[in-house]
Protein backbone atom coordinates (compact mmCIF):
# COMPACT_ATOMS: atom_id res chain seq x y z
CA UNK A 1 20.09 9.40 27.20
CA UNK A 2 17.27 7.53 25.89
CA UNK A 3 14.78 9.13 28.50
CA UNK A 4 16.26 12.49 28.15
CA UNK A 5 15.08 12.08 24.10
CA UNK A 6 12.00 10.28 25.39
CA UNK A 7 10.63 13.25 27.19
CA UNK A 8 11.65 16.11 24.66
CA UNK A 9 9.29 14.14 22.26
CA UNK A 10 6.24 13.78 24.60
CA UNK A 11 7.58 17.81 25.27
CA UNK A 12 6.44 18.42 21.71
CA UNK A 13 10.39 19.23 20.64
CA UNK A 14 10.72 19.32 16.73
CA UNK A 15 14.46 18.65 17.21
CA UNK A 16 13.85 15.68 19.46
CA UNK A 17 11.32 14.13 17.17
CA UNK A 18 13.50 14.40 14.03
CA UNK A 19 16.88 13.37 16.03
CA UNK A 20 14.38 9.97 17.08
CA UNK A 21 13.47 9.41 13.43
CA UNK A 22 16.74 9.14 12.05
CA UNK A 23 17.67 6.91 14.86
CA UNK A 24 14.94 4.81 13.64
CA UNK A 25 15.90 4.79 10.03
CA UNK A 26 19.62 4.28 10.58
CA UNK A 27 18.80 1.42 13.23
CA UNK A 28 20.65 2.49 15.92
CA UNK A 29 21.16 1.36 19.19
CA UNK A 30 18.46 1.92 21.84
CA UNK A 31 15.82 2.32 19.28
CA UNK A 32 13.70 -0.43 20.48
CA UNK A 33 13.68 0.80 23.86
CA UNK A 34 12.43 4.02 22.79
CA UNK A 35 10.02 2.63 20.49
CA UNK A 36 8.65 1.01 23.86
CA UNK A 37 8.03 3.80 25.46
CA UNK A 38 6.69 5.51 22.84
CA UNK A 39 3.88 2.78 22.09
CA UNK A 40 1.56 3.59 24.74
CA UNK A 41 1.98 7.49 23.90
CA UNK A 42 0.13 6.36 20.50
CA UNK A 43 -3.79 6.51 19.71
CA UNK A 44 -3.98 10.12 19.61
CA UNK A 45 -3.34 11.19 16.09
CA UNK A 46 -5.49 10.42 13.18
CA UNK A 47 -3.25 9.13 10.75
CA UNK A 48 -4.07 9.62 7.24
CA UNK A 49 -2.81 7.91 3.97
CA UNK A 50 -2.30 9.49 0.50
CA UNK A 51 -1.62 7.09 -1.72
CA UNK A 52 -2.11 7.08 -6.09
CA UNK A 53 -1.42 7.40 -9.31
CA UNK A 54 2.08 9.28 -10.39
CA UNK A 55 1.20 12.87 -11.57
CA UNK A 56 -2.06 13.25 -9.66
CA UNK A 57 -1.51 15.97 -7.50
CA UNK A 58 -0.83 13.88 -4.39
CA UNK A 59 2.03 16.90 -2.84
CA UNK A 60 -0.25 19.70 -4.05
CA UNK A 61 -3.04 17.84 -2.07
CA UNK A 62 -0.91 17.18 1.19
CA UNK A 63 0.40 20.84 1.25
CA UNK A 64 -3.47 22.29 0.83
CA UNK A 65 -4.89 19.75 3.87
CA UNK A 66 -2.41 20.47 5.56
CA UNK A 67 -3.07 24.32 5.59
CA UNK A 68 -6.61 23.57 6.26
CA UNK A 69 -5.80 21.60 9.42
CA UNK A 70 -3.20 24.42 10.66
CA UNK A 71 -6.13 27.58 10.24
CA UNK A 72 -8.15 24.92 12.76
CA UNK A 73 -5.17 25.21 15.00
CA UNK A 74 -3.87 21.44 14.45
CA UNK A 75 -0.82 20.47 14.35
CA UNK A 76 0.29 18.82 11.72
CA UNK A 77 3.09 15.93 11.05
CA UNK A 78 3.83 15.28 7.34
CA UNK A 79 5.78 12.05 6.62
CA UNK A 80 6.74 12.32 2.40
CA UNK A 81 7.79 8.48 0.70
CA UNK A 82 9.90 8.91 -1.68
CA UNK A 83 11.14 6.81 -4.21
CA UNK A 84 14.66 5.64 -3.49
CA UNK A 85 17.88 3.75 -5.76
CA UNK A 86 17.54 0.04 -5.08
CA UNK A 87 21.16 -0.18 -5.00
CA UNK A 88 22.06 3.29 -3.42
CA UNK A 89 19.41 3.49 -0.98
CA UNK A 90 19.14 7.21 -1.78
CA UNK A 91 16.22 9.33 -2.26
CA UNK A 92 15.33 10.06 -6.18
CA UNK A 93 13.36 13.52 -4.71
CA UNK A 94 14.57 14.54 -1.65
CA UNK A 95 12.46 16.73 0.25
CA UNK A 96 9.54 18.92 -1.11
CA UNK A 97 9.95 21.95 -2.68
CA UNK A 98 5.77 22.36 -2.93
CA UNK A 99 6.17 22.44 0.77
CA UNK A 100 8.53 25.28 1.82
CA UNK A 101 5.95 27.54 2.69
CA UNK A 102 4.26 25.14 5.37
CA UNK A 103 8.29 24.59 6.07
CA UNK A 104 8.43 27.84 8.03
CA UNK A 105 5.24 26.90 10.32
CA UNK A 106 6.43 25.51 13.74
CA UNK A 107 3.12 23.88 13.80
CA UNK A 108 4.09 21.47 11.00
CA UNK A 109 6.97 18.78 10.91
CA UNK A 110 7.73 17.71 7.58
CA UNK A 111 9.98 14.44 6.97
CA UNK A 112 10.69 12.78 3.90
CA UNK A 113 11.86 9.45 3.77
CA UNK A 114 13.01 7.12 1.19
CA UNK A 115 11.80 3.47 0.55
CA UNK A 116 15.15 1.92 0.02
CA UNK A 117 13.93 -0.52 -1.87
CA UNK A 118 10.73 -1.24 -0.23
CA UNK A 119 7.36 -2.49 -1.97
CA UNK A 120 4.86 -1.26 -0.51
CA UNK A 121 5.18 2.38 -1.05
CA UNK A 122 6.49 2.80 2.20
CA UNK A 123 9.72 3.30 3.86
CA UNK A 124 10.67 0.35 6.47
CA UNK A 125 10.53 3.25 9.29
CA UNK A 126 7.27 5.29 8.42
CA UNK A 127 5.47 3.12 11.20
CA UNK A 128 8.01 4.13 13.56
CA UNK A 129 7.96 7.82 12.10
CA UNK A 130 4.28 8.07 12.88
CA UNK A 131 4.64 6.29 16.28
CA UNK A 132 7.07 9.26 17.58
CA UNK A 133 4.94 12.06 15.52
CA UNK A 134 1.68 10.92 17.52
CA UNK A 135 3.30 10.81 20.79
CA UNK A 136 4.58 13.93 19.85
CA UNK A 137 1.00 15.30 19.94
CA UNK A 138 0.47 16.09 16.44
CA UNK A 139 -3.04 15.76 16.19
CA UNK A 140 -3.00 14.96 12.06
CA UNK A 141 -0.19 12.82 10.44
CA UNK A 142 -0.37 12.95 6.85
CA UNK A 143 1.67 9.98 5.12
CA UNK A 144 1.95 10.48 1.58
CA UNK A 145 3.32 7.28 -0.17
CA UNK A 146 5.66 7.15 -3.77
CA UNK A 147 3.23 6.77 -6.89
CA UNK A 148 3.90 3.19 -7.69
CA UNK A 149 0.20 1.55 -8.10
CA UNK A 150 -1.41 -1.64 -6.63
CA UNK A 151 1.78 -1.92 -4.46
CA UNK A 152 0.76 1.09 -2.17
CA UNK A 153 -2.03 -0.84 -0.43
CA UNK A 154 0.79 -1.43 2.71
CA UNK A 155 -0.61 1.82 3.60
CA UNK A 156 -3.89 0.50 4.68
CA UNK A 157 -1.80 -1.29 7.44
CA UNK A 158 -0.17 2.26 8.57
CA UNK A 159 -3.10 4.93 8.18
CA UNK A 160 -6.17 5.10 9.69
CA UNK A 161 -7.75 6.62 6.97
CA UNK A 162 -6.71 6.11 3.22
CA UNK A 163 -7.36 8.70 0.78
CA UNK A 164 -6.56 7.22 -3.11
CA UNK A 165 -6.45 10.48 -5.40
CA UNK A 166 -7.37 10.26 -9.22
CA UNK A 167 -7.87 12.44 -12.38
CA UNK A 168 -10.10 13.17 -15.14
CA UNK A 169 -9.44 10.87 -18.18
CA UNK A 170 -7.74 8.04 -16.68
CA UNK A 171 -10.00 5.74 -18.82
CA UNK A 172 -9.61 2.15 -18.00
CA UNK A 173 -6.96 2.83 -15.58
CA UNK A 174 -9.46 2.84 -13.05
CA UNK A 175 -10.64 -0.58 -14.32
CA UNK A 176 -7.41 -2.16 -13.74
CA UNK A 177 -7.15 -0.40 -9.99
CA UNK A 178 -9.92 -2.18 -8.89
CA UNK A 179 -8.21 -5.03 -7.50
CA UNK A 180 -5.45 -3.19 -6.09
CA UNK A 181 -5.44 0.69 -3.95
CA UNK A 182 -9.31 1.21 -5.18
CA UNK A 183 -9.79 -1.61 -2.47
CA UNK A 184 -8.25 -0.30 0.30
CA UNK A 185 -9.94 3.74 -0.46
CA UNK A 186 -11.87 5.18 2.46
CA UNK A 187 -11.99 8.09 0.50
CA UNK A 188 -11.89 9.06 -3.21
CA UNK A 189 -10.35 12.03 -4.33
CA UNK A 190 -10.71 13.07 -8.29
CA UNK A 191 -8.03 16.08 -8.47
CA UNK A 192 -7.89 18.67 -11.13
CA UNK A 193 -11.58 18.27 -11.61
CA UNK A 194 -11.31 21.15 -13.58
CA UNK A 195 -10.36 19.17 -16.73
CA UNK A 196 -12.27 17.45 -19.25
CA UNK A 197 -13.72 13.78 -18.01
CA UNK A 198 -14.37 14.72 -14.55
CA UNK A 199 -17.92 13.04 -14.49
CA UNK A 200 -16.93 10.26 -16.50
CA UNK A 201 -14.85 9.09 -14.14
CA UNK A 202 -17.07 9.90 -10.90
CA UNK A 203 -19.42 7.47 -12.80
CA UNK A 204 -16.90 5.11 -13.19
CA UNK A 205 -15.56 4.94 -9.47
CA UNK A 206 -19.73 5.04 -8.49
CA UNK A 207 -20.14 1.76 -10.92
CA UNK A 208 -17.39 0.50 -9.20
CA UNK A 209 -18.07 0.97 -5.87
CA UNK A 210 -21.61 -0.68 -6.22
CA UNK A 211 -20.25 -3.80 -7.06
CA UNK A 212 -17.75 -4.05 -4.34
CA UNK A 213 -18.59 -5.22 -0.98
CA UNK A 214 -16.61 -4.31 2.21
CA UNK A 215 -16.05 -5.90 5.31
CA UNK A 216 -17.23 -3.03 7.34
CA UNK A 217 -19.55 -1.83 5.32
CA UNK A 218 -18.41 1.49 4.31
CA UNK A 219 -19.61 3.13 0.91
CA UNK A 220 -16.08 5.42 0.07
CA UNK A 221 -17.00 9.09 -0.12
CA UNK A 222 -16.13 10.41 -3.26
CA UNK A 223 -14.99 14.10 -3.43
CA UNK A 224 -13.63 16.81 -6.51
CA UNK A 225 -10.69 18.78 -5.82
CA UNK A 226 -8.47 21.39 -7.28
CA UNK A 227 -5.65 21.03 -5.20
CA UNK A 228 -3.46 24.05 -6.93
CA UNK A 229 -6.35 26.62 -6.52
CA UNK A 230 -7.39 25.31 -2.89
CA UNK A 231 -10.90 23.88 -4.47
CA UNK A 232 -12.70 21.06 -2.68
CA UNK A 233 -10.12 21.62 0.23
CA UNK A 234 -12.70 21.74 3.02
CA UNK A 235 -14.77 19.20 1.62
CA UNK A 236 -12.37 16.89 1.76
CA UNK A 237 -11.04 17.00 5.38
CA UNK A 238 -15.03 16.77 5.94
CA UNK A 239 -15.16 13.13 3.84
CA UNK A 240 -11.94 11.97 6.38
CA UNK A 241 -13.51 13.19 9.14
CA UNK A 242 -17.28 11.11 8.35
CA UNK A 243 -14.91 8.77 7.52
CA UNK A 244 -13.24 8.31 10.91
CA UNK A 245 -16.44 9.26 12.74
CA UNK A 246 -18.13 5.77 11.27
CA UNK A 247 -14.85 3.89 12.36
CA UNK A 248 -14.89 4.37 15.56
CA UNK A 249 -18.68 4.06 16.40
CA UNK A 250 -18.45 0.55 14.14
CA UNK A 251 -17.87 -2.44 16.12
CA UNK A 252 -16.70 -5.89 14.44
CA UNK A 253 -15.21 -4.77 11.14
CA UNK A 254 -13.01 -2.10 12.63
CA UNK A 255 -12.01 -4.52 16.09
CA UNK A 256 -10.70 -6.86 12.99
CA UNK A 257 -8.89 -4.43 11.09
CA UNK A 258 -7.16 -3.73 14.25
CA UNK A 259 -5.64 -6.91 15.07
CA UNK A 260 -4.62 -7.39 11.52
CA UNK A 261 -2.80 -4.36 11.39
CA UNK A 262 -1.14 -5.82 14.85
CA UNK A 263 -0.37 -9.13 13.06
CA UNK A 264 1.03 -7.37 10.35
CA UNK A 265 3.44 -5.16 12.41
CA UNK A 266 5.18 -8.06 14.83
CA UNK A 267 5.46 -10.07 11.55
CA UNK A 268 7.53 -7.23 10.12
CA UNK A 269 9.19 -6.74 13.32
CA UNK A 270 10.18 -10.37 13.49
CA UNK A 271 11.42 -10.31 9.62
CA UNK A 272 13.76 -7.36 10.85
CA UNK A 273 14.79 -9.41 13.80
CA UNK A 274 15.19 -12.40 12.18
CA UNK A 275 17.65 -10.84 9.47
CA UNK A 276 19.48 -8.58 11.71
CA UNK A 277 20.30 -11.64 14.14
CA UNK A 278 21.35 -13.73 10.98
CA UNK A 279 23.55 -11.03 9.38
CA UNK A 280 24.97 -9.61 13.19
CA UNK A 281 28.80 -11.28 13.09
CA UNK A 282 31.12 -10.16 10.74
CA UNK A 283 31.36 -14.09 9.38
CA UNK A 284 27.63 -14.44 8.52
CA UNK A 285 27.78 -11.05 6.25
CA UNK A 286 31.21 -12.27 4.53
CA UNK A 287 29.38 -15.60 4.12
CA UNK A 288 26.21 -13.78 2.69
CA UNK A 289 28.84 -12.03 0.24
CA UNK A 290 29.96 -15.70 -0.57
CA UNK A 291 26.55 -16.99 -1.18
CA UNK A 292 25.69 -13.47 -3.06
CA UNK A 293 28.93 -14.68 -5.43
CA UNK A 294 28.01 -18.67 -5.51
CA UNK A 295 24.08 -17.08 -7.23
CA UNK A 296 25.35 -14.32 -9.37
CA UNK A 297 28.10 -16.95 -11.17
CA UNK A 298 24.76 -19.69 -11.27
CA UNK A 299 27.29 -21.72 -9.11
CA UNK A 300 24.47 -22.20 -5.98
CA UNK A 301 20.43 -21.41 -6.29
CA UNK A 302 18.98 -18.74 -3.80
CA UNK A 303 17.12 -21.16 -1.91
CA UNK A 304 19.84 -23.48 -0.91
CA UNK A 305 21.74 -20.40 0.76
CA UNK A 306 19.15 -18.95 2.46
CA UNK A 307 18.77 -22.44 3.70
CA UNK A 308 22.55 -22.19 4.61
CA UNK A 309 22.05 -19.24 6.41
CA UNK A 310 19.71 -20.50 8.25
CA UNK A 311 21.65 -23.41 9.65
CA UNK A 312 24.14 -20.98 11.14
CA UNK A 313 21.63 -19.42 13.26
CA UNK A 314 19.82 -22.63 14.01
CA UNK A 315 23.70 -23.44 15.38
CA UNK A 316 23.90 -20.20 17.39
């Protein structure tokens, strides 16, 4: 069964590569065997993050890159974050209505998934997502992340190349993003550059940039756009690809970047694990319930029962 959806996914099947996602997101069984296989499928796809403020065009962006990459003949994977009901687990948004028209294109796949609570800006499964969209053979994966600020820079760890999008006017907003996504910007978008402030805030994100070092070295290009009216389009999808060209003739830097990205994933691999193990009997979740009880009545502090949970699988 596994193989059979295996090979419909390296076949370039739409239906196969949804059907795998949702297996990924719902956790179910043979999902690590697939992911597996998948792994060494990976590499091929550039994977690109669009990350930013709320209200700055990021959708309107995605759906206009996207159309650029599909006149080149590319196909295109679009993985949409959205926002999700901490206690619900359901998705605020739901898919995008600025997207039906690149809906109807067989040479895009468009998935939106919600965080379910996750910081980060990222749904626990978009790595997985992207995994089975590259082996796919989509040549560009466009993961475009919930507007939520410095907590977005998780997508640094996902996408090879991170596009933050801005506006006109945002003042000392861009001050106070310094120490968060600015960082983690390979490129710089400023949307609806057709409003008032535009080159006040190029100037800004210029100042900044000259007093911020990277590791690797590279200046972020900075680029105008007006997504609705398809301006500054092709310039962009230039600025990612300079962008990826310099990473992969760098040496050091990007070799580093690499293996943290590694580290990061088996770490939140092993946090999955770790939990799913803990909570897999039917007596560890009604004791979890229990504990959940003990700290809401102020009866028991968190840290004592994790520590309690623990023990049971130390006993195991």
């Amino acid at each position: 069964m596994t193989q059979s959806l295996f090979d419909r996914i390296i076949a370039g099947e739409a239906n196969a590569v949804a059907r795998a996602i949702s297996k990924v997101e719902d956790g179910a069984e043979g999902v690590s065997d697939l992911m597996k296989q998948i792994f060494p499928r990976t590499g091929r796809g550039l994977i690109i993050g669009i990350t930013g403020a709320p209200g700055a065009g990021k959708s309107t962006l995605v759906d206009k890159l996207a159309g650029h990459y599909r006149k080149g003949g590319e196909k295109v994977g679009i993985v949409a974050v959205d926002p999700s009901s901490p206690f619900s687990g359901g998705a605020i948004l739901g898919d995008r209505i600025r997207m039906q028209t690149l809906a109807l294109d067989k040479g895009v796949f468009i998935r939106s998934m919600a965080t379910r609570g996750n910081l980060g800006g990222l749904a626990r499964a978009t790595v997985e997502a992207v995994a089975i969209l590259d082996a796919a053979g989509y040549d560009k994966i466009i993961v475009e992340t919930v507007g939520v600020g410095q907590d977005e820079i998780e997508i640094a760890k996902t996408a090879d190349v991170c596009v933050v999008v801005l506006v006109p006017g945002m003042g000392d907003d861009v001050q106070t993003m310094k120490a968060g996504i600015m960082e983690i910007g390979d490129v710089l978008v400023i949307n609806k550059a057709d409003r008032d402030g535009v080159l006040r805030t190029e100037k800004e994100l210029e100042a900044l940039l000259s007093l911020s070092g990277r590791l690797d070295e590279w200046q972020p290009l900075i680029v105008k756009t007006v997504a609705i009216d398809n301006k500054g389009i092709d310039e962009l999808a230039t600025a990612i690809a300079r962008t990826r060209e310099a990473q992969q003739t760098g040496d050091a830097a990007g070799s580093e970047r690499k293996r943290a990205i590694a580290r990061w994933r088996i770490l939140e691999l092993l946090r999955e694990r770790l939990v799913s193990d803990t909570l897999s009997s039917d007596s560890a979740s009604e004791k979890l319930d229990r504990l959940a009880e003990d700290v809401a009545t102020k009866q028991r502090d968190p840290y004592s029962a994790v520590e309690e949970l623990l023990k049971g699988v130390g006993s195991q």
